[in-house]
N, C-alpha and C. Protein backbone atom coordinates (compact mmCIF):
# COMPACT_ATOMS: atom_id res chain seq x y z
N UNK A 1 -23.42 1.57 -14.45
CA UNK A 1 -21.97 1.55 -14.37
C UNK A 1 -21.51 2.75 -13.56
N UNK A 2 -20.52 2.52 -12.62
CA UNK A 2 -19.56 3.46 -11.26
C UNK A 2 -19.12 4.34 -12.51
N UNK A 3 -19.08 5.62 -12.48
CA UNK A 3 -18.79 6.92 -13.34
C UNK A 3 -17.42 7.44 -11.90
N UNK A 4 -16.74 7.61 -12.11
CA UNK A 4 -15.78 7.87 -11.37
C UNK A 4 -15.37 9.80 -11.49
N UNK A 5 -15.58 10.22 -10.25
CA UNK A 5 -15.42 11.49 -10.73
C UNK A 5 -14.30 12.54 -11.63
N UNK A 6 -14.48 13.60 -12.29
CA UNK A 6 -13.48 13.87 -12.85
C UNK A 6 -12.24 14.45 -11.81
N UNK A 7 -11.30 14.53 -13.09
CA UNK A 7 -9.94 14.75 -12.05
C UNK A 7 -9.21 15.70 -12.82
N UNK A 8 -10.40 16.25 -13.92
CA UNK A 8 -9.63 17.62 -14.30
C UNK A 8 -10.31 19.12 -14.10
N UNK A 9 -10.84 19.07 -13.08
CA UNK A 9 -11.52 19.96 -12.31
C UNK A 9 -11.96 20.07 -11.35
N UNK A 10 -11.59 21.25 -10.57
CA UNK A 10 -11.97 21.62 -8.80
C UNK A 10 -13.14 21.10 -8.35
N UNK A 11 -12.95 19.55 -7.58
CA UNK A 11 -14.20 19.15 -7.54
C UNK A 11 -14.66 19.93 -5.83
N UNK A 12 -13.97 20.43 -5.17
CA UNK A 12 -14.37 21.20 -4.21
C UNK A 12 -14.77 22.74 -3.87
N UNK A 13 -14.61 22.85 -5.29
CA UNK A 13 -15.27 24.11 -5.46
C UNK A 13 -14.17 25.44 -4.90
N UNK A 14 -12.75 24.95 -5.01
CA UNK A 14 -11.29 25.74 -4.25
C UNK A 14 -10.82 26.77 -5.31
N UNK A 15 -10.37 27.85 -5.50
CA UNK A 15 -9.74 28.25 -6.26
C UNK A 15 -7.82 28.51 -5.69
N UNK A 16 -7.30 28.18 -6.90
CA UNK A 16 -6.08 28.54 -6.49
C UNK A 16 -5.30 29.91 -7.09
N UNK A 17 -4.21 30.71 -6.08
CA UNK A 17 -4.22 31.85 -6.21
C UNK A 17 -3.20 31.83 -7.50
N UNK A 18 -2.47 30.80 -7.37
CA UNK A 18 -1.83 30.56 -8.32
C UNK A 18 -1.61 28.66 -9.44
N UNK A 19 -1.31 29.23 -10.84
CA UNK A 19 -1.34 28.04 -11.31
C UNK A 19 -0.28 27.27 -11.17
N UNK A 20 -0.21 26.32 -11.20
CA UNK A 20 1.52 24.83 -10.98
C UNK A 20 2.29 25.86 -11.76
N UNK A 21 2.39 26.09 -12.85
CA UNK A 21 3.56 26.79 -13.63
C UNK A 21 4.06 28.50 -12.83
N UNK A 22 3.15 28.77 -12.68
CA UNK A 22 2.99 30.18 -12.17
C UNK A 22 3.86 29.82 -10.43
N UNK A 23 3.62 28.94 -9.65
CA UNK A 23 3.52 28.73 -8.28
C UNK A 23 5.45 28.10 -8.45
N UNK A 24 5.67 27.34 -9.57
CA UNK A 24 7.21 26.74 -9.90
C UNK A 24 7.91 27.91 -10.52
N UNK A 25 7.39 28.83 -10.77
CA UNK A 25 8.48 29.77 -11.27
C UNK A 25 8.99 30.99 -9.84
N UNK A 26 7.55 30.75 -9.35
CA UNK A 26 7.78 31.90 -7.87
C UNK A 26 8.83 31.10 -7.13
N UNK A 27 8.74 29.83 -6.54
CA UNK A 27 9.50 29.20 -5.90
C UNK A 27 10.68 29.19 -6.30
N UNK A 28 11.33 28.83 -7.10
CA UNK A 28 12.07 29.26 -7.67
C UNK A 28 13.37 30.62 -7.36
N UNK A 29 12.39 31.51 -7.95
CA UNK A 29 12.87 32.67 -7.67
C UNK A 29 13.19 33.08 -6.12
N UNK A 30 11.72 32.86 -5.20
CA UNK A 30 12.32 32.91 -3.73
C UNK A 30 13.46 32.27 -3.05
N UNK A 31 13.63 31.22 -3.53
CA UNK A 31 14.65 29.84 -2.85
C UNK A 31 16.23 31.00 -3.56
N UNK A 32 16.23 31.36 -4.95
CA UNK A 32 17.39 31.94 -5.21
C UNK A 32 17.41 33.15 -4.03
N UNK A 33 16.67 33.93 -4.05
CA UNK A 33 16.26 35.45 -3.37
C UNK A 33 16.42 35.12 -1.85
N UNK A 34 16.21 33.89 -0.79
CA UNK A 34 16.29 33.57 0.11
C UNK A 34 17.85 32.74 0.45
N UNK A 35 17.68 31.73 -0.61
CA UNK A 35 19.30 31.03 0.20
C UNK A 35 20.24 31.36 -0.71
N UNK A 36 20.31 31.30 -1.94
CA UNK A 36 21.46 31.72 -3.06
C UNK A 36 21.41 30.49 -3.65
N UNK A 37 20.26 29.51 -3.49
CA UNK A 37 20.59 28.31 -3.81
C UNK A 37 19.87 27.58 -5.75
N UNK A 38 20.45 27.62 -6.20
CA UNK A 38 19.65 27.16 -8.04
C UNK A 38 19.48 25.98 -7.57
N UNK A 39 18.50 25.64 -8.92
CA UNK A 39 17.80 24.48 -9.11
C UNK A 39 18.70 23.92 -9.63
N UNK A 40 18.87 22.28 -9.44
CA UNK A 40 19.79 21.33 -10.35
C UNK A 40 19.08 20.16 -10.47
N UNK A 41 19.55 19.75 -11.87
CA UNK A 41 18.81 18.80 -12.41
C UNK A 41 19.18 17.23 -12.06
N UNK A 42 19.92 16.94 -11.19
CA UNK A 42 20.89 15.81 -11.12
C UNK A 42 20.25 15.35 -9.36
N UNK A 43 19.22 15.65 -9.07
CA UNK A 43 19.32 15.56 -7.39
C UNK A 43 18.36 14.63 -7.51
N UNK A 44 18.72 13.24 -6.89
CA UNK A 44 18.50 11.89 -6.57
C UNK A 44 17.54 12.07 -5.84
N UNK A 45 16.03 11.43 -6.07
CA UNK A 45 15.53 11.20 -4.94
C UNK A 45 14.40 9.67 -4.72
N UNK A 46 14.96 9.06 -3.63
CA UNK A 46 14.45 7.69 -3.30
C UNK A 46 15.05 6.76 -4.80
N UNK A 47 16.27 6.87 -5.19
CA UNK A 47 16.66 5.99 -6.22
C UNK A 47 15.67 5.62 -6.88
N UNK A 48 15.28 6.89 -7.67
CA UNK A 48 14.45 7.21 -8.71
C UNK A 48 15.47 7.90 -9.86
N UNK A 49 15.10 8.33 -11.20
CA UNK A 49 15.58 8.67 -11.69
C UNK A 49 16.39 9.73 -11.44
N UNK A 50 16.86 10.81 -11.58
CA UNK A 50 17.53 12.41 -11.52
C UNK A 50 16.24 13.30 -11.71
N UNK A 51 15.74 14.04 -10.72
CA UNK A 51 15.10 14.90 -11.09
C UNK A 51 15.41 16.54 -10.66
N UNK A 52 14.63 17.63 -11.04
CA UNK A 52 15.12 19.50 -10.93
C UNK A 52 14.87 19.00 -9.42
N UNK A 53 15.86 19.92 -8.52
CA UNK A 53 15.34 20.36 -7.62
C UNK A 53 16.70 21.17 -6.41
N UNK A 54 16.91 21.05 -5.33
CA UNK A 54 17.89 21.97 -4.85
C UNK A 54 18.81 21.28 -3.51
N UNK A 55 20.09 21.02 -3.53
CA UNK A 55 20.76 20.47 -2.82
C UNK A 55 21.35 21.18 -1.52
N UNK A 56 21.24 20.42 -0.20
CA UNK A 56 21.27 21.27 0.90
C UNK A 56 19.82 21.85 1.03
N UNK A 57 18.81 21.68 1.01
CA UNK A 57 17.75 22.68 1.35
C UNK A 57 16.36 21.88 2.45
N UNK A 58 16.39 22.04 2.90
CA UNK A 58 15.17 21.11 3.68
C UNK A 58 13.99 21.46 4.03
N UNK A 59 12.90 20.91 3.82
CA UNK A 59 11.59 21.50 4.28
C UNK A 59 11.07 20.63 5.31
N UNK A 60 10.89 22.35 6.16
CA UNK A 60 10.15 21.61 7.51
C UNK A 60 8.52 21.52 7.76
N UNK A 61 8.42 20.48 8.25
CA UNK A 61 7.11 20.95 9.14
C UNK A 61 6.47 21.87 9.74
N UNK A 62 5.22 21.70 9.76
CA UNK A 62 4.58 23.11 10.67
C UNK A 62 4.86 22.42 12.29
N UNK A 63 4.91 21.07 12.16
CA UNK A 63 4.87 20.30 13.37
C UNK A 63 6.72 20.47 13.85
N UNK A 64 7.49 21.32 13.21
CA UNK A 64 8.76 21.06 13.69
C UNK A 64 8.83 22.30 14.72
N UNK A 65 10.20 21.85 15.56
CA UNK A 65 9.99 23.29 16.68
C UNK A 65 10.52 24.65 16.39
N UNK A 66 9.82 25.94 16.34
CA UNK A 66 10.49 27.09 16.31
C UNK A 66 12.01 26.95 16.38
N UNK A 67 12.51 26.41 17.64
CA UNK A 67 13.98 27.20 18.02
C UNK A 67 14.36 25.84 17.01
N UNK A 68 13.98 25.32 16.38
CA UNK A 68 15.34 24.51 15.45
C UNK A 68 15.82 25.38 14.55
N UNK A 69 17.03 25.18 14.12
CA UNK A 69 17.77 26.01 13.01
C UNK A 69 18.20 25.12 12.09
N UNK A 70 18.23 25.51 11.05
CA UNK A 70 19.03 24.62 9.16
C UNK A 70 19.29 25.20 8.90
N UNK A 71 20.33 24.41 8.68
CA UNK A 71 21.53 25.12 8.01
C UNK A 71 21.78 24.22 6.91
N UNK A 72 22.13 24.82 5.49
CA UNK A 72 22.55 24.70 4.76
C UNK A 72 23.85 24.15 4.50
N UNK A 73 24.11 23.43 3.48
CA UNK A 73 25.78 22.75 3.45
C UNK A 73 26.30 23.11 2.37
């Protein structure tokens, strides 16, 4: 019988510098410390339920161009 590998441990042998909880609290804090912007719990996404997250804020690509600018609303 196919044993399917586990999926609650680094099967590549990666360490991370930080943990999910640890990495959501930094973010967090930078996004306040960078735009002035809080987390809200009400932000729609793909008419899915309401989930945390931050309105006006956009993440770019590494593939996007230097001279673009965002701006916030």
């Amino acid at each position: 019988m196919y044993q399917f590998p586990s999926t609650n441990g680094n099967q590549r042998g990666w360490t991370a510098a930080l943990t999910r909880t640890k990495f959501g609290a930094e973010v967090v804090d930078a996004v306040v410390r960078a735009h002035g912007l809080t987390t809200r719990n009400d932000v729609k996404a793909g008419g899915t339920k309401a989930q945390k997250g931050w309105v006006g804020l956009t993440a770019l690509t590494a593939a996007a161009d230097s001279d673009d600018q965002m701006e916030l609303e």
